[in-house]
PDB file of N, CA and C in Angstrom:
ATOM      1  N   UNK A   1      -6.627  -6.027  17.327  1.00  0.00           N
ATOM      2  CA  UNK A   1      -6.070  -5.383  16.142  1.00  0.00           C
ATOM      3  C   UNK A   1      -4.593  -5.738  16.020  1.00  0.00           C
ATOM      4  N   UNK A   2      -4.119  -5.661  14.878  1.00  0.00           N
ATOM      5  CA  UNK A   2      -2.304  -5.975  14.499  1.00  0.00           C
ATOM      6  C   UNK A   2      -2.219  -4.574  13.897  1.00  0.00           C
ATOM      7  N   UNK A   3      -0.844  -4.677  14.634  1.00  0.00           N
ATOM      8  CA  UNK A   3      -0.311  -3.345  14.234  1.00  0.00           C
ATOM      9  C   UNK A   3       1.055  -3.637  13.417  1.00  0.00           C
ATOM     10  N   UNK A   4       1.323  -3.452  12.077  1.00  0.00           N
ATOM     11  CA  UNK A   4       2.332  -4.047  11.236  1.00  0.00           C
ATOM     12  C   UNK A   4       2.441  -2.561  10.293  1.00  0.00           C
ATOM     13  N   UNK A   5       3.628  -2.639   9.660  1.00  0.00           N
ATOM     14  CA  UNK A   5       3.969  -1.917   8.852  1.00  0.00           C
ATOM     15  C   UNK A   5       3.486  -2.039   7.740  1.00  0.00           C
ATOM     16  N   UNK A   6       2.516  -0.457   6.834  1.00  0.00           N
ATOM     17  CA  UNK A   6       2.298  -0.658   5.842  1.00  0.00           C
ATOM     18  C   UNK A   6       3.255   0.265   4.664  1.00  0.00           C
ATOM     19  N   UNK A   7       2.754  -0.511   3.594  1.00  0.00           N
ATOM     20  CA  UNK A   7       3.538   0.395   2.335  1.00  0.00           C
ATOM     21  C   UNK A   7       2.401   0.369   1.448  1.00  0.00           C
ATOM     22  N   UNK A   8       2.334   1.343   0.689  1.00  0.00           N
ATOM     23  CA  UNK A   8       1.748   1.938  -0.966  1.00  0.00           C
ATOM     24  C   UNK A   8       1.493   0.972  -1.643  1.00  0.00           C
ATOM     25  N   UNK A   9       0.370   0.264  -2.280  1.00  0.00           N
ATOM     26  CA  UNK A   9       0.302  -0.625  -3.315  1.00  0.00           C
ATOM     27  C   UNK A   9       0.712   0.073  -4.826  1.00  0.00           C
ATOM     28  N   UNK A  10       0.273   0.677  -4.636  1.00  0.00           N
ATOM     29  CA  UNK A  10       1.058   1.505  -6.480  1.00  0.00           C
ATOM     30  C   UNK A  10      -0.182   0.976  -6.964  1.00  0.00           C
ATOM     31  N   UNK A  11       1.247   0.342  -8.301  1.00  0.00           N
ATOM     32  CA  UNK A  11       0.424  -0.222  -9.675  1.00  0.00           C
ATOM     33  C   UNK A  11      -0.922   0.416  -9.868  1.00  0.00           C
ATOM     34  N   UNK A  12      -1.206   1.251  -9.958  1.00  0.00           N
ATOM     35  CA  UNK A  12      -2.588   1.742 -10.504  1.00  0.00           C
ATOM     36  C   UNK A  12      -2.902   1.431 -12.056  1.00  0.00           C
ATOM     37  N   UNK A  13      -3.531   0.645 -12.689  1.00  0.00           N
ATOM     38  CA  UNK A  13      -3.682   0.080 -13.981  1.00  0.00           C
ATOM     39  C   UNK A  13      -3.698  -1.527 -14.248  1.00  0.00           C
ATOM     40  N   UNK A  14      -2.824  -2.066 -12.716  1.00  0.00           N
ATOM     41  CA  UNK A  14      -2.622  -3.137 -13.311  1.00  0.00           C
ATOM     42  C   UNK A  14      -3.678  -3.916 -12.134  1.00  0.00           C
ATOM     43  N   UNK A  15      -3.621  -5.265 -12.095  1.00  0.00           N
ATOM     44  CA  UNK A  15      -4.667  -6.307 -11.806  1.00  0.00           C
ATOM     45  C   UNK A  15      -3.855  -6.920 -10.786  1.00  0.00           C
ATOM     46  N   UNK A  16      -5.233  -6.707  -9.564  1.00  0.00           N
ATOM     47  CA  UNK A  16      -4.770  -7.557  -8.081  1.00  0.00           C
ATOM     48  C   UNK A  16      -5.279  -9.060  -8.403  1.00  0.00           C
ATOM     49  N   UNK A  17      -4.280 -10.177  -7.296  1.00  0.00           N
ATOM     50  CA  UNK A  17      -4.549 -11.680  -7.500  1.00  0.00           C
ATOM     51  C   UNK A  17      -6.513 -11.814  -7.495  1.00  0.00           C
ATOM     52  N   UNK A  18      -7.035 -10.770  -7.103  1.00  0.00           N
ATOM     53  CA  UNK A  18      -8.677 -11.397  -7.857  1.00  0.00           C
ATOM     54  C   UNK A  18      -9.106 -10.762  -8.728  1.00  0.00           C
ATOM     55  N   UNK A  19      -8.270 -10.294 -10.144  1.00  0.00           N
ATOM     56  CA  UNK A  19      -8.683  -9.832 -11.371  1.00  0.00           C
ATOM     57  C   UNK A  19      -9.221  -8.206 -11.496  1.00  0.00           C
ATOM     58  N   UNK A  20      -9.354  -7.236 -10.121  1.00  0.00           N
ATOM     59  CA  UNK A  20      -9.160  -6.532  -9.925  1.00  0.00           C
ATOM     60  C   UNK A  20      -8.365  -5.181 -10.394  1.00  0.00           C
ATOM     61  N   UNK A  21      -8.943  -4.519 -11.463  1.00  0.00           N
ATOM     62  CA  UNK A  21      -8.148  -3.399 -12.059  1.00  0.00           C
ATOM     63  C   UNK A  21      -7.933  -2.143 -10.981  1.00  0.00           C
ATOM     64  N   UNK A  22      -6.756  -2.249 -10.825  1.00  0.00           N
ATOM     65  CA  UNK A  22      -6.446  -1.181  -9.760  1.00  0.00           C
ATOM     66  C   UNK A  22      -6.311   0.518 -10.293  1.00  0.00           C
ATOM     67  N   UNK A  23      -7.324   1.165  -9.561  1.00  0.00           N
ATOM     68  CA  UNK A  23      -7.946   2.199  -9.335  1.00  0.00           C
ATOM     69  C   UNK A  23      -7.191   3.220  -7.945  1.00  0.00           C
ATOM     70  N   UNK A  24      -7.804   4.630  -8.251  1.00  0.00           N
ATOM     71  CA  UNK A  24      -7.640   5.246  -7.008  1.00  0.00           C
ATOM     72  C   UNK A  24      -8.916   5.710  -6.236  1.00  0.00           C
ATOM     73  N   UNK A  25      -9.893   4.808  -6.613  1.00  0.00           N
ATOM     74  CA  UNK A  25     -11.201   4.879  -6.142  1.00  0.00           C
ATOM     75  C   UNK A  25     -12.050   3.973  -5.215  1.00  0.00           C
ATOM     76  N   UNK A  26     -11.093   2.732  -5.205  1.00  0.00           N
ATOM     77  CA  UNK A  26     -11.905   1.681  -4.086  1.00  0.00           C
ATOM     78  C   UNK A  26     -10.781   1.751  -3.207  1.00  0.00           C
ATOM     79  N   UNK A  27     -11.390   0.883  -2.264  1.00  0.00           N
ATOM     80  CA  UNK A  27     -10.432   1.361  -1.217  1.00  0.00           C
ATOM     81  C   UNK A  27     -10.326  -0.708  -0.624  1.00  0.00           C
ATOM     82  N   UNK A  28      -9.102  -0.470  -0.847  1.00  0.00           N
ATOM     83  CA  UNK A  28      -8.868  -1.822  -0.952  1.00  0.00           C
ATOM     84  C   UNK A  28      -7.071  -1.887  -0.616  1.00  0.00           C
ATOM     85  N   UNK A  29      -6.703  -3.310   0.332  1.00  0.00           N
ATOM     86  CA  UNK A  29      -5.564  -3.508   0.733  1.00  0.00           C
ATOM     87  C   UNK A  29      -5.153  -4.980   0.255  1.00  0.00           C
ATOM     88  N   UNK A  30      -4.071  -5.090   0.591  1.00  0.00           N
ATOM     89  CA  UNK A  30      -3.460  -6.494  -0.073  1.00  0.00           C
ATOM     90  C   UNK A  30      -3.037  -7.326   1.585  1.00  0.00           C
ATOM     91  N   UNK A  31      -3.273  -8.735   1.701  1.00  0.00           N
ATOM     92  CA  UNK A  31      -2.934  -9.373   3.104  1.00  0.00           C
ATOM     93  C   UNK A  31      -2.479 -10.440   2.633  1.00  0.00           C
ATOM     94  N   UNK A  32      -1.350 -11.048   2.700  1.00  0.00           N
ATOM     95  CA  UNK A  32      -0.369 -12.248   2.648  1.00  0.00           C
ATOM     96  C   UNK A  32      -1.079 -13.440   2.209  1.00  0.00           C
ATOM     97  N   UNK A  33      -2.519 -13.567   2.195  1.00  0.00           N
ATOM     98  CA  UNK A  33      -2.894 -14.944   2.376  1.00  0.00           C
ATOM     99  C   UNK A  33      -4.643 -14.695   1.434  1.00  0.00           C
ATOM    100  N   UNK A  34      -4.297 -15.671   0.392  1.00  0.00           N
ATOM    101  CA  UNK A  34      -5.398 -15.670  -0.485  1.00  0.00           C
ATOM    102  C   UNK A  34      -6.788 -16.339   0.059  1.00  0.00           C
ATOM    103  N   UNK A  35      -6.466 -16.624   1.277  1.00  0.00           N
ATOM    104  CA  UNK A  35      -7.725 -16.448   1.886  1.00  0.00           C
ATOM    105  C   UNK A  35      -9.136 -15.908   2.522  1.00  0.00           C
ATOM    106  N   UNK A  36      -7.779 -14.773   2.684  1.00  0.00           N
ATOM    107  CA  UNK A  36      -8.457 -13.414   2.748  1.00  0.00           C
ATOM    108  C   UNK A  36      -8.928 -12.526   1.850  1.00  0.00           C
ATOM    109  N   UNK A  37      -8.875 -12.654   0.440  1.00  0.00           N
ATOM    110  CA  UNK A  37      -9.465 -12.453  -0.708  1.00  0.00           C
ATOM    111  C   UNK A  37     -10.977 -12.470  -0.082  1.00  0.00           C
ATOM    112  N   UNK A  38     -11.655 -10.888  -0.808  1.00  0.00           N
ATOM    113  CA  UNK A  38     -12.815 -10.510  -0.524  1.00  0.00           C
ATOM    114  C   UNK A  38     -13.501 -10.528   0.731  1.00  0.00           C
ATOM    115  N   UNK A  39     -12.617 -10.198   1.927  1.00  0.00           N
ATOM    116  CA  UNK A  39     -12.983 -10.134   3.504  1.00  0.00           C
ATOM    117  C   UNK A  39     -12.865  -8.813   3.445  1.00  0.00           C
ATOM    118  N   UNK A  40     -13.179  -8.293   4.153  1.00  0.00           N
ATOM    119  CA  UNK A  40     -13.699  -6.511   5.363  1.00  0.00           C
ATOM    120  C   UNK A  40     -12.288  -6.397   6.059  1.00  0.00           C
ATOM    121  N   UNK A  41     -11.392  -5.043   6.144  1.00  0.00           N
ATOM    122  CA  UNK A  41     -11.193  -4.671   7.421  1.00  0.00           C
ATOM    123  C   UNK A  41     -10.864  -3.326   7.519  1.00  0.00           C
ATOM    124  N   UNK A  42     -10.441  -3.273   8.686  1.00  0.00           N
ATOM    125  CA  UNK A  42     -10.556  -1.770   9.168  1.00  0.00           C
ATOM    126  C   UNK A  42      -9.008  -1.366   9.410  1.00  0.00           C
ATOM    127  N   UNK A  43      -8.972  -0.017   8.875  1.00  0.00           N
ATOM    128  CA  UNK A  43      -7.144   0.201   8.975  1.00  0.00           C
ATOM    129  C   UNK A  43      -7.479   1.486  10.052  1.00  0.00           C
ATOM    130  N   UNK A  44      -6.125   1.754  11.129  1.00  0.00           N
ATOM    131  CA  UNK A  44      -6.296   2.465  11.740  1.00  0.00           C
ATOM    132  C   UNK A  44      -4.510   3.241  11.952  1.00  0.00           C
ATOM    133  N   UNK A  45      -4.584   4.555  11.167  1.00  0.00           N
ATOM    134  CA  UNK A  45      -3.440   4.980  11.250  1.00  0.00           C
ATOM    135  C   UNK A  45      -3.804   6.400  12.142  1.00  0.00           C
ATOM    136  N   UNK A  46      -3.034   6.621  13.463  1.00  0.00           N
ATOM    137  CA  UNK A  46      -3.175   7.540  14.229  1.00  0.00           C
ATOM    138  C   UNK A  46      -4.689   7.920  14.898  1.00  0.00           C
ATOM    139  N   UNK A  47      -5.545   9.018  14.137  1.00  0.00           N
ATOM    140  CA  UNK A  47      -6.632   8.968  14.652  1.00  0.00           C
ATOM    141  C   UNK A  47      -7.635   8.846  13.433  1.00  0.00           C
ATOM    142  N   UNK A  48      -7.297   8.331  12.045  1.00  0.00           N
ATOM    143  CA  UNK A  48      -8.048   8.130  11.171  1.00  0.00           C
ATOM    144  C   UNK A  48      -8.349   6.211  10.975  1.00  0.00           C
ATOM    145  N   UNK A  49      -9.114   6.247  10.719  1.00  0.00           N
ATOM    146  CA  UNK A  49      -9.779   4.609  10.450  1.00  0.00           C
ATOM    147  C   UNK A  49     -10.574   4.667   8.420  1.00  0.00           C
ATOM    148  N   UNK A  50      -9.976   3.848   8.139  1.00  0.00           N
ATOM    149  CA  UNK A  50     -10.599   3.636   6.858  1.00  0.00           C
ATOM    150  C   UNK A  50     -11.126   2.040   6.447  1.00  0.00           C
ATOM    151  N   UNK A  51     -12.604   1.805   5.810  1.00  0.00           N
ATOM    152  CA  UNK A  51     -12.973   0.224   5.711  1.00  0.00           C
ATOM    153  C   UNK A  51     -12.263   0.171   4.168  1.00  0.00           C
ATOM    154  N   UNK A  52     -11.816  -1.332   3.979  1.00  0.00           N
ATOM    155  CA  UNK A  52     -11.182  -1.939   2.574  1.00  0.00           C
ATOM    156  C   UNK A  52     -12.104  -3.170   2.772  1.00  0.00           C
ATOM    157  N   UNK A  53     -11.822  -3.670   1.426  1.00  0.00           N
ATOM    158  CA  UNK A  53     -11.723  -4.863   1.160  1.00  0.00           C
ATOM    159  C   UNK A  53     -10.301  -5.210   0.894  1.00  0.00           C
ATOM    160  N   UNK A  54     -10.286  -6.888   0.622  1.00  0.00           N
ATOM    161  CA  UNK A  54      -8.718  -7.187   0.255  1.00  0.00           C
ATOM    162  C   UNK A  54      -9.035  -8.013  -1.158  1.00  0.00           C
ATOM    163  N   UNK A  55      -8.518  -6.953  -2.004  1.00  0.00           N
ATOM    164  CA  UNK A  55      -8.409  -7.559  -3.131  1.00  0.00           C
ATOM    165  C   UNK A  55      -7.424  -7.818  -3.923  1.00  0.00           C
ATOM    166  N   UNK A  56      -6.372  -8.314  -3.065  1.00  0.00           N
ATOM    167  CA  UNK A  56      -4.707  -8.622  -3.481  1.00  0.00           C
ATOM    168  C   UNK A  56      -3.880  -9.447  -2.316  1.00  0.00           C
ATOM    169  N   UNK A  57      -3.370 -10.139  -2.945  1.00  0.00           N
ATOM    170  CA  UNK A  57      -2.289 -10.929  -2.031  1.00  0.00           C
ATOM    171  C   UNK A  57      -1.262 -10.503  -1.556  1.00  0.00           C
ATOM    172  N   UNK A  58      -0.447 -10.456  -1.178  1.00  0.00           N
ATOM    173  CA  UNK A  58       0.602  -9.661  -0.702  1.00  0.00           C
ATOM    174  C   UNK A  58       0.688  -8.683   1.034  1.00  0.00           C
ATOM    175  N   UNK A  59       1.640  -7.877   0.495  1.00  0.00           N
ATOM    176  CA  UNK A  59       2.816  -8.058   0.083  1.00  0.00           C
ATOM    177  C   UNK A  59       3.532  -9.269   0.640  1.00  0.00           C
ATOM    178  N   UNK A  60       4.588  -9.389  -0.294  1.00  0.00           N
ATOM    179  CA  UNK A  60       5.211 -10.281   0.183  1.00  0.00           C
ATOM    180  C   UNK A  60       5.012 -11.334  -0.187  1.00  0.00           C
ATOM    181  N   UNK A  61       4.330 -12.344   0.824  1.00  0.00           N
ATOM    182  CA  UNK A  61       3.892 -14.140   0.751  1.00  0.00           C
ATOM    183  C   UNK A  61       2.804 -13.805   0.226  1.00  0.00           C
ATOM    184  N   UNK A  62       2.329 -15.354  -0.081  1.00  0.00           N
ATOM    185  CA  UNK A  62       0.746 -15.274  -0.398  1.00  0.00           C
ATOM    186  C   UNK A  62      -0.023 -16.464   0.570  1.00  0.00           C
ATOM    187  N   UNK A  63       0.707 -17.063   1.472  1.00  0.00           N
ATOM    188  CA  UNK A  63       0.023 -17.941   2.061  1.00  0.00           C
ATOM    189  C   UNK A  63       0.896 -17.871   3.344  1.00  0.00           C
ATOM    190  N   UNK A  64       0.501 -16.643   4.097  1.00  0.00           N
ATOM    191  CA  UNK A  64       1.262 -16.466   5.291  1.00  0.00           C
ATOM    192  C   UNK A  64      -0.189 -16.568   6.289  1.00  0.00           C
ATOM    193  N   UNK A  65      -0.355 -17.704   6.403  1.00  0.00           N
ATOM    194  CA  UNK A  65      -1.892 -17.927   7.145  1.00  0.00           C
ATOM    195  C   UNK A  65      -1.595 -17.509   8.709  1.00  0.00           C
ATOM    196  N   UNK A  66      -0.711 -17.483   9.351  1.00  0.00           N
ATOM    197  CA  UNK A  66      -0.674 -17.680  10.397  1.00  0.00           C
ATOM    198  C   UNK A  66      -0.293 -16.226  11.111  1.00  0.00           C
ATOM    199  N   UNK A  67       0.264 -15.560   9.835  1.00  0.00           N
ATOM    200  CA  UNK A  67       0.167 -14.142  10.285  1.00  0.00           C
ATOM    201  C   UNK A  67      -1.684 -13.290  10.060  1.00  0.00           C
ATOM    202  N   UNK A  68      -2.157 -13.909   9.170  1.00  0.00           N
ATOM    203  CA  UNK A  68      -3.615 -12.777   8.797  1.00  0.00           C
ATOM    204  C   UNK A  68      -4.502 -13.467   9.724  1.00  0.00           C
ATOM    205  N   UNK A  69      -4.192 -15.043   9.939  1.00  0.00           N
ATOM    206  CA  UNK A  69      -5.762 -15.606  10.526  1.00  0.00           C
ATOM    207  C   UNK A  69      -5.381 -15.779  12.088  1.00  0.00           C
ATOM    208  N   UNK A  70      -3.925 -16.330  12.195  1.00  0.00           N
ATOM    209  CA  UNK A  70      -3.724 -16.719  13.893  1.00  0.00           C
ATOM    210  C   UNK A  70      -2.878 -15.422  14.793  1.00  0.00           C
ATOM    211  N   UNK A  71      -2.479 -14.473  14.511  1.00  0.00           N
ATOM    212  CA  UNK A  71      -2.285 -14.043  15.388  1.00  0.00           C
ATOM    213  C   UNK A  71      -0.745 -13.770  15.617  1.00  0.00           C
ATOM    214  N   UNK A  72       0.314 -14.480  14.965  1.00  0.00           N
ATOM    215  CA  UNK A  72       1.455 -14.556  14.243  1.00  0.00           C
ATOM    216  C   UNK A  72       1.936 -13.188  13.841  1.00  0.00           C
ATOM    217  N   UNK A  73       3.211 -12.788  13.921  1.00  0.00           N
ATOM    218  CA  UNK A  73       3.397 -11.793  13.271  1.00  0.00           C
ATOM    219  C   UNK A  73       4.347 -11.608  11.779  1.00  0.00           C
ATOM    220  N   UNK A  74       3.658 -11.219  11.186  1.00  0.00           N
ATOM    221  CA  UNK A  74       4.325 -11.434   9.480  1.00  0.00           C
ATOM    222  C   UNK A  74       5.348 -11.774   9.190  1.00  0.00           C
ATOM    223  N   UNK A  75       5.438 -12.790   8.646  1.00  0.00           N
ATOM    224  CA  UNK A  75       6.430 -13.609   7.974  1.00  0.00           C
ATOM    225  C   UNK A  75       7.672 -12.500   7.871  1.00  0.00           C
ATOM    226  N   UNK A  76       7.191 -11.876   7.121  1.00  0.00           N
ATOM    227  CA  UNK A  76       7.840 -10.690   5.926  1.00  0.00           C
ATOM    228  C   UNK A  76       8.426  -9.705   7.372  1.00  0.00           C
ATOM    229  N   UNK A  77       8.475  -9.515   7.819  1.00  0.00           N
ATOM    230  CA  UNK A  77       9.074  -8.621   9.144  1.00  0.00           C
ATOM    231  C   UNK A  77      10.850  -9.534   9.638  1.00  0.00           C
ATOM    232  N   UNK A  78      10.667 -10.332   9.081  1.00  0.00           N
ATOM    233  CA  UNK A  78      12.127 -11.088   9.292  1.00  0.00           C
ATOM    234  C   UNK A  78      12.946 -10.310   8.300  1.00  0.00           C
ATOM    235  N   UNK A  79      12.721 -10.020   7.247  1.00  0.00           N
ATOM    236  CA  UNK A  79      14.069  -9.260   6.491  1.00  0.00           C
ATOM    237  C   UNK A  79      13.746 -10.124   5.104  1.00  0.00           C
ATOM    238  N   UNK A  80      13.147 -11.616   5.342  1.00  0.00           N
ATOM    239  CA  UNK A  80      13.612 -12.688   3.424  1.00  0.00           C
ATOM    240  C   UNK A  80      11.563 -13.038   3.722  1.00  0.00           C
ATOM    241  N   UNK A  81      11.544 -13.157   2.241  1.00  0.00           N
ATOM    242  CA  UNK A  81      10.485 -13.707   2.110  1.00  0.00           C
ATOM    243  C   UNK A  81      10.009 -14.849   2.303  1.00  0.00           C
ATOM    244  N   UNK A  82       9.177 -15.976   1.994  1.00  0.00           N
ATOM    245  CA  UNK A  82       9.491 -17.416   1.842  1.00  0.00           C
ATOM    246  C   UNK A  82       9.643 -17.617   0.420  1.00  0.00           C
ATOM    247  N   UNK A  83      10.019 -16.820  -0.719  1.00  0.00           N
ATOM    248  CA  UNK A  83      11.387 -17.146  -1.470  1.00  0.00           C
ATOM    249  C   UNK A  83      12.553 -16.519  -1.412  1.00  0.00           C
ATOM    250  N   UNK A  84      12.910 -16.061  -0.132  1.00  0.00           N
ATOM    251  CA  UNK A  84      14.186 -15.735  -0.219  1.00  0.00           C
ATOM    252  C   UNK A  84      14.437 -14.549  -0.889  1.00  0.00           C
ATOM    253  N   UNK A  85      13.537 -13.027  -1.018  1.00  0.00           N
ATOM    254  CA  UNK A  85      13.464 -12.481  -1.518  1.00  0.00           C
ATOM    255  C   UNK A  85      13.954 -11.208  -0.530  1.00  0.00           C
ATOM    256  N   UNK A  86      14.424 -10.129  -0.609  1.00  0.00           N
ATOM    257  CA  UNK A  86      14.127  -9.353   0.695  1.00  0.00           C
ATOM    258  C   UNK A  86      13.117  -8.395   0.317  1.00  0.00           C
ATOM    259  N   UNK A  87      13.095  -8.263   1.902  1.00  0.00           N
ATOM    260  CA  UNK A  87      11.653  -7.159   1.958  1.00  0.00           C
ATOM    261  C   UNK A  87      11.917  -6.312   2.941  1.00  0.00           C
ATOM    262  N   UNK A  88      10.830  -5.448   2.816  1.00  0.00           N
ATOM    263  CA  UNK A  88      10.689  -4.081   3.945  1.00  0.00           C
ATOM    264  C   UNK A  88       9.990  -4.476   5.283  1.00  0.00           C
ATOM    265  N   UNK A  89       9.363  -5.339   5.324  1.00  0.00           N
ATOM    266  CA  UNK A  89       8.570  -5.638   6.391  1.00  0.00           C
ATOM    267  C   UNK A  89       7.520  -5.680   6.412  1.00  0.00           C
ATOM    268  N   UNK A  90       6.962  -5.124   5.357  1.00  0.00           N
ATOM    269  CA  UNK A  90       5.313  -5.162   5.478  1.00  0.00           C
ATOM    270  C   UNK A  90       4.515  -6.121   5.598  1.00  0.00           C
ATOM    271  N   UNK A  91       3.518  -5.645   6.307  1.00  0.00           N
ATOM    272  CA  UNK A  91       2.565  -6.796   6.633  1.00  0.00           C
ATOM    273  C   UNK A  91       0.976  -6.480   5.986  1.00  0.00           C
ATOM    274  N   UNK A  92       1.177  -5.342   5.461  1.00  0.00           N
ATOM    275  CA  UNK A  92      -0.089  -4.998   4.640  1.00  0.00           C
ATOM    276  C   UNK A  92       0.104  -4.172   3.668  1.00  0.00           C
ATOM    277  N   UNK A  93       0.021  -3.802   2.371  1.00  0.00           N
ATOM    278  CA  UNK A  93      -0.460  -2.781   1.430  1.00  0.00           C
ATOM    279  C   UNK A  93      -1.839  -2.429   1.273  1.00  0.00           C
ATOM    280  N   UNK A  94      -1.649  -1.177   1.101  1.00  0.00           N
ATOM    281  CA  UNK A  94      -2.466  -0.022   0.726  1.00  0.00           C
ATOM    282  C   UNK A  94      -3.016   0.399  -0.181  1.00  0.00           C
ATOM    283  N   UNK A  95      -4.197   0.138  -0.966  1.00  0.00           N
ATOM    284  CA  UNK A  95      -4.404   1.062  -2.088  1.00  0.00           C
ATOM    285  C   UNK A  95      -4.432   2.613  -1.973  1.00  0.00           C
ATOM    286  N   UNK A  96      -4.696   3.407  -3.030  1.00  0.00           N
ATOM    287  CA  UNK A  96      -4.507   4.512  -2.905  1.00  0.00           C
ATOM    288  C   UNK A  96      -5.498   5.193  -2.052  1.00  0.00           C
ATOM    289  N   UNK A  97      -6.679   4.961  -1.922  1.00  0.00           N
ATOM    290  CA  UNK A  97      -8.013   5.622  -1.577  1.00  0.00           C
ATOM    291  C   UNK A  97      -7.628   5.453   0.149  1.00  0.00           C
ATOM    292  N   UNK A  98      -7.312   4.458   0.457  1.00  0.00           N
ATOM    293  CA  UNK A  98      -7.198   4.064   1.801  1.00  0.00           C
ATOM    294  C   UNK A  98      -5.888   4.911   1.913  1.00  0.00           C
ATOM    295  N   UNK A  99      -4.732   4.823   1.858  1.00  0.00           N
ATOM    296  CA  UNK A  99      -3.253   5.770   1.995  1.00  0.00           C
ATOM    297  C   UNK A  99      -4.709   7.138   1.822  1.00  0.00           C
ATOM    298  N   UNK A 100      -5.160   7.497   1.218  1.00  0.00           N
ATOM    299  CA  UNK A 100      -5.307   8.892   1.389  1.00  0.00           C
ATOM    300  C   UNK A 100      -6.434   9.189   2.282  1.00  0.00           C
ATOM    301  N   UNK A 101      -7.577   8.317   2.527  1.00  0.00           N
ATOM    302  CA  UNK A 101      -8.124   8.235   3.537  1.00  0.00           C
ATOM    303  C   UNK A 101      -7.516   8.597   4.835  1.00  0.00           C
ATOM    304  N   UNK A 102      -6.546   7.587   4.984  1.00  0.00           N
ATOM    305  CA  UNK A 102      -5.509   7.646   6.344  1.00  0.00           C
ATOM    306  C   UNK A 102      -4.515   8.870   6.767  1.00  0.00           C
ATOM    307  N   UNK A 103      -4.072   9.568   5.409  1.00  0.00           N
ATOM    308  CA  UNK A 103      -3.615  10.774   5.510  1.00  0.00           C
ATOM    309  C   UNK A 103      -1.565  10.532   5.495  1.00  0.00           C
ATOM    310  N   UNK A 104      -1.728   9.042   4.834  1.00  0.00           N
ATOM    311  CA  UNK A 104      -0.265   8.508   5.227  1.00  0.00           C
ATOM    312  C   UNK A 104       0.538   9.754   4.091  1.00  0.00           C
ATOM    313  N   UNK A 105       1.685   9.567   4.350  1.00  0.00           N
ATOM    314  CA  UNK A 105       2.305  10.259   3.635  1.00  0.00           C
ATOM    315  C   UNK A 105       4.059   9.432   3.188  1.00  0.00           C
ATOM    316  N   UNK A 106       3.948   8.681   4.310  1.00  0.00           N
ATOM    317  CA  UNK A 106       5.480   7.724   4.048  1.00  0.00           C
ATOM    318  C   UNK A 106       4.905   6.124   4.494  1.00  0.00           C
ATOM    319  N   UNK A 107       5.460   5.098   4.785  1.00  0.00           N
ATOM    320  CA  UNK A 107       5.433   4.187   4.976  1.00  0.00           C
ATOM    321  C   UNK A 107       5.714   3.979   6.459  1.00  0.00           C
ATOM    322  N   UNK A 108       4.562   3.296   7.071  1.00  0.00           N
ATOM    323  CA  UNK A 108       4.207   3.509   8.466  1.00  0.00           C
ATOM    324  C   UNK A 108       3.584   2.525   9.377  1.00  0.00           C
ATOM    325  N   UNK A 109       3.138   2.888  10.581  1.00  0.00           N
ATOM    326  CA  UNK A 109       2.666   1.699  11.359  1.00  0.00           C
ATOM    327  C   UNK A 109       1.420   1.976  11.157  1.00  0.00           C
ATOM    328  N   UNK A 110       0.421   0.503  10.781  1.00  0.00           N
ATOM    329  CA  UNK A 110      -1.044   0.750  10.904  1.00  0.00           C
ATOM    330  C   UNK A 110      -1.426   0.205  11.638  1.00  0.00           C
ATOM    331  N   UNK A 111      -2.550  -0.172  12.223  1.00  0.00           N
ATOM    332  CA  UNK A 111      -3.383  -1.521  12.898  1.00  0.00           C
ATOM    333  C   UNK A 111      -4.358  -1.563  11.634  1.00  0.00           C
ATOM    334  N   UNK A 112      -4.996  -3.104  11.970  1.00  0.00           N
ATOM    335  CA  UNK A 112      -5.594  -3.544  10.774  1.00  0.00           C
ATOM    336  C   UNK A 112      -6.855  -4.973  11.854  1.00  0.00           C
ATOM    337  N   UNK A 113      -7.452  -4.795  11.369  1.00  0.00           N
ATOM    338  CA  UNK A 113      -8.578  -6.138  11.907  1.00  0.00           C
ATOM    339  C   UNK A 113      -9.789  -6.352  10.896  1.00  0.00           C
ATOM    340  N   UNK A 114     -10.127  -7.975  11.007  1.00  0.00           N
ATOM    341  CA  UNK A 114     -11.456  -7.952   9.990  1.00  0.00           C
ATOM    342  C   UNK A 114     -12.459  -7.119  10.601  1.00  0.00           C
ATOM    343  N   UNK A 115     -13.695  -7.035   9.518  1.00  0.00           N
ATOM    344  CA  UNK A 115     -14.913  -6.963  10.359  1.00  0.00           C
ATOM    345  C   UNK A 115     -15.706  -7.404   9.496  1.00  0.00           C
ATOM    346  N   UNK A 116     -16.898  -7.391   9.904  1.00  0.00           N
ATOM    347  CA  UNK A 116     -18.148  -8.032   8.965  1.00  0.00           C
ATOM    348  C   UNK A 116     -18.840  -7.082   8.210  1.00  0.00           C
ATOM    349  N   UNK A 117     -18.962  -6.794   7.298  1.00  0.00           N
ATOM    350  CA  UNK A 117     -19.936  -6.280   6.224  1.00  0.00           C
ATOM    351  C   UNK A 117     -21.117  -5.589   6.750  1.00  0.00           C
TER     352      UNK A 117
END
């Protein structure tokens, strides 16, 4: 499991990178790398666990392969994006269903891993 800092996806209304109208009803996270578009995983904040899909890129990069697939730790945890953007650190967003699943209340440490369907 990776344990990285998550934050709130928001935007409720608007559309994740797979056309995705964002809701507070699926339970779905965003991972750096559009590869991971429509994969399984499991979030684990304290003693709650919630399943997503990833139906958004982000935060942050969108092709931070080496943090979601190898083992790497998020780009975005340096302070600049890879445009030079700054950031908070995150290495995952949250939709709403999952933040409330989890019981988050601020912006926090999760663990996160695929799994299979």
């Amino acid at each position: 499991m990776m344990r990285v800092f998550a934050t709130r996806e928001g935007l409720v209304g608007g559309k994740t990178a797979s056309g995705y109208v964002i809701d507070t009803t699926v339970p779905f996270v965003a991972l750096p790398s559009r590869k991971a578009l429509g994969r399984f995983v499991r979030v684990t904040h304290g003693d709650r666990r919630a399943l997503a899909v990833v139906l958004d890129v982000g935060p942050w990069n969108i092709g931070d392969d080496a943090y979601v697939f190898g083992g790497a730790r998020p780009q975005a945890e340096t302070g600049i994006d890879l445009m030079g953007r700054s950031t908070n650190g995150a290495g995952i967003d949250l939709g709403e269903q999952v933040w409330k699943v989890l019981g988050m209340t601020d912006n926090a440490l999760v663990s996160w891993e695929f799994i299979e369907p």
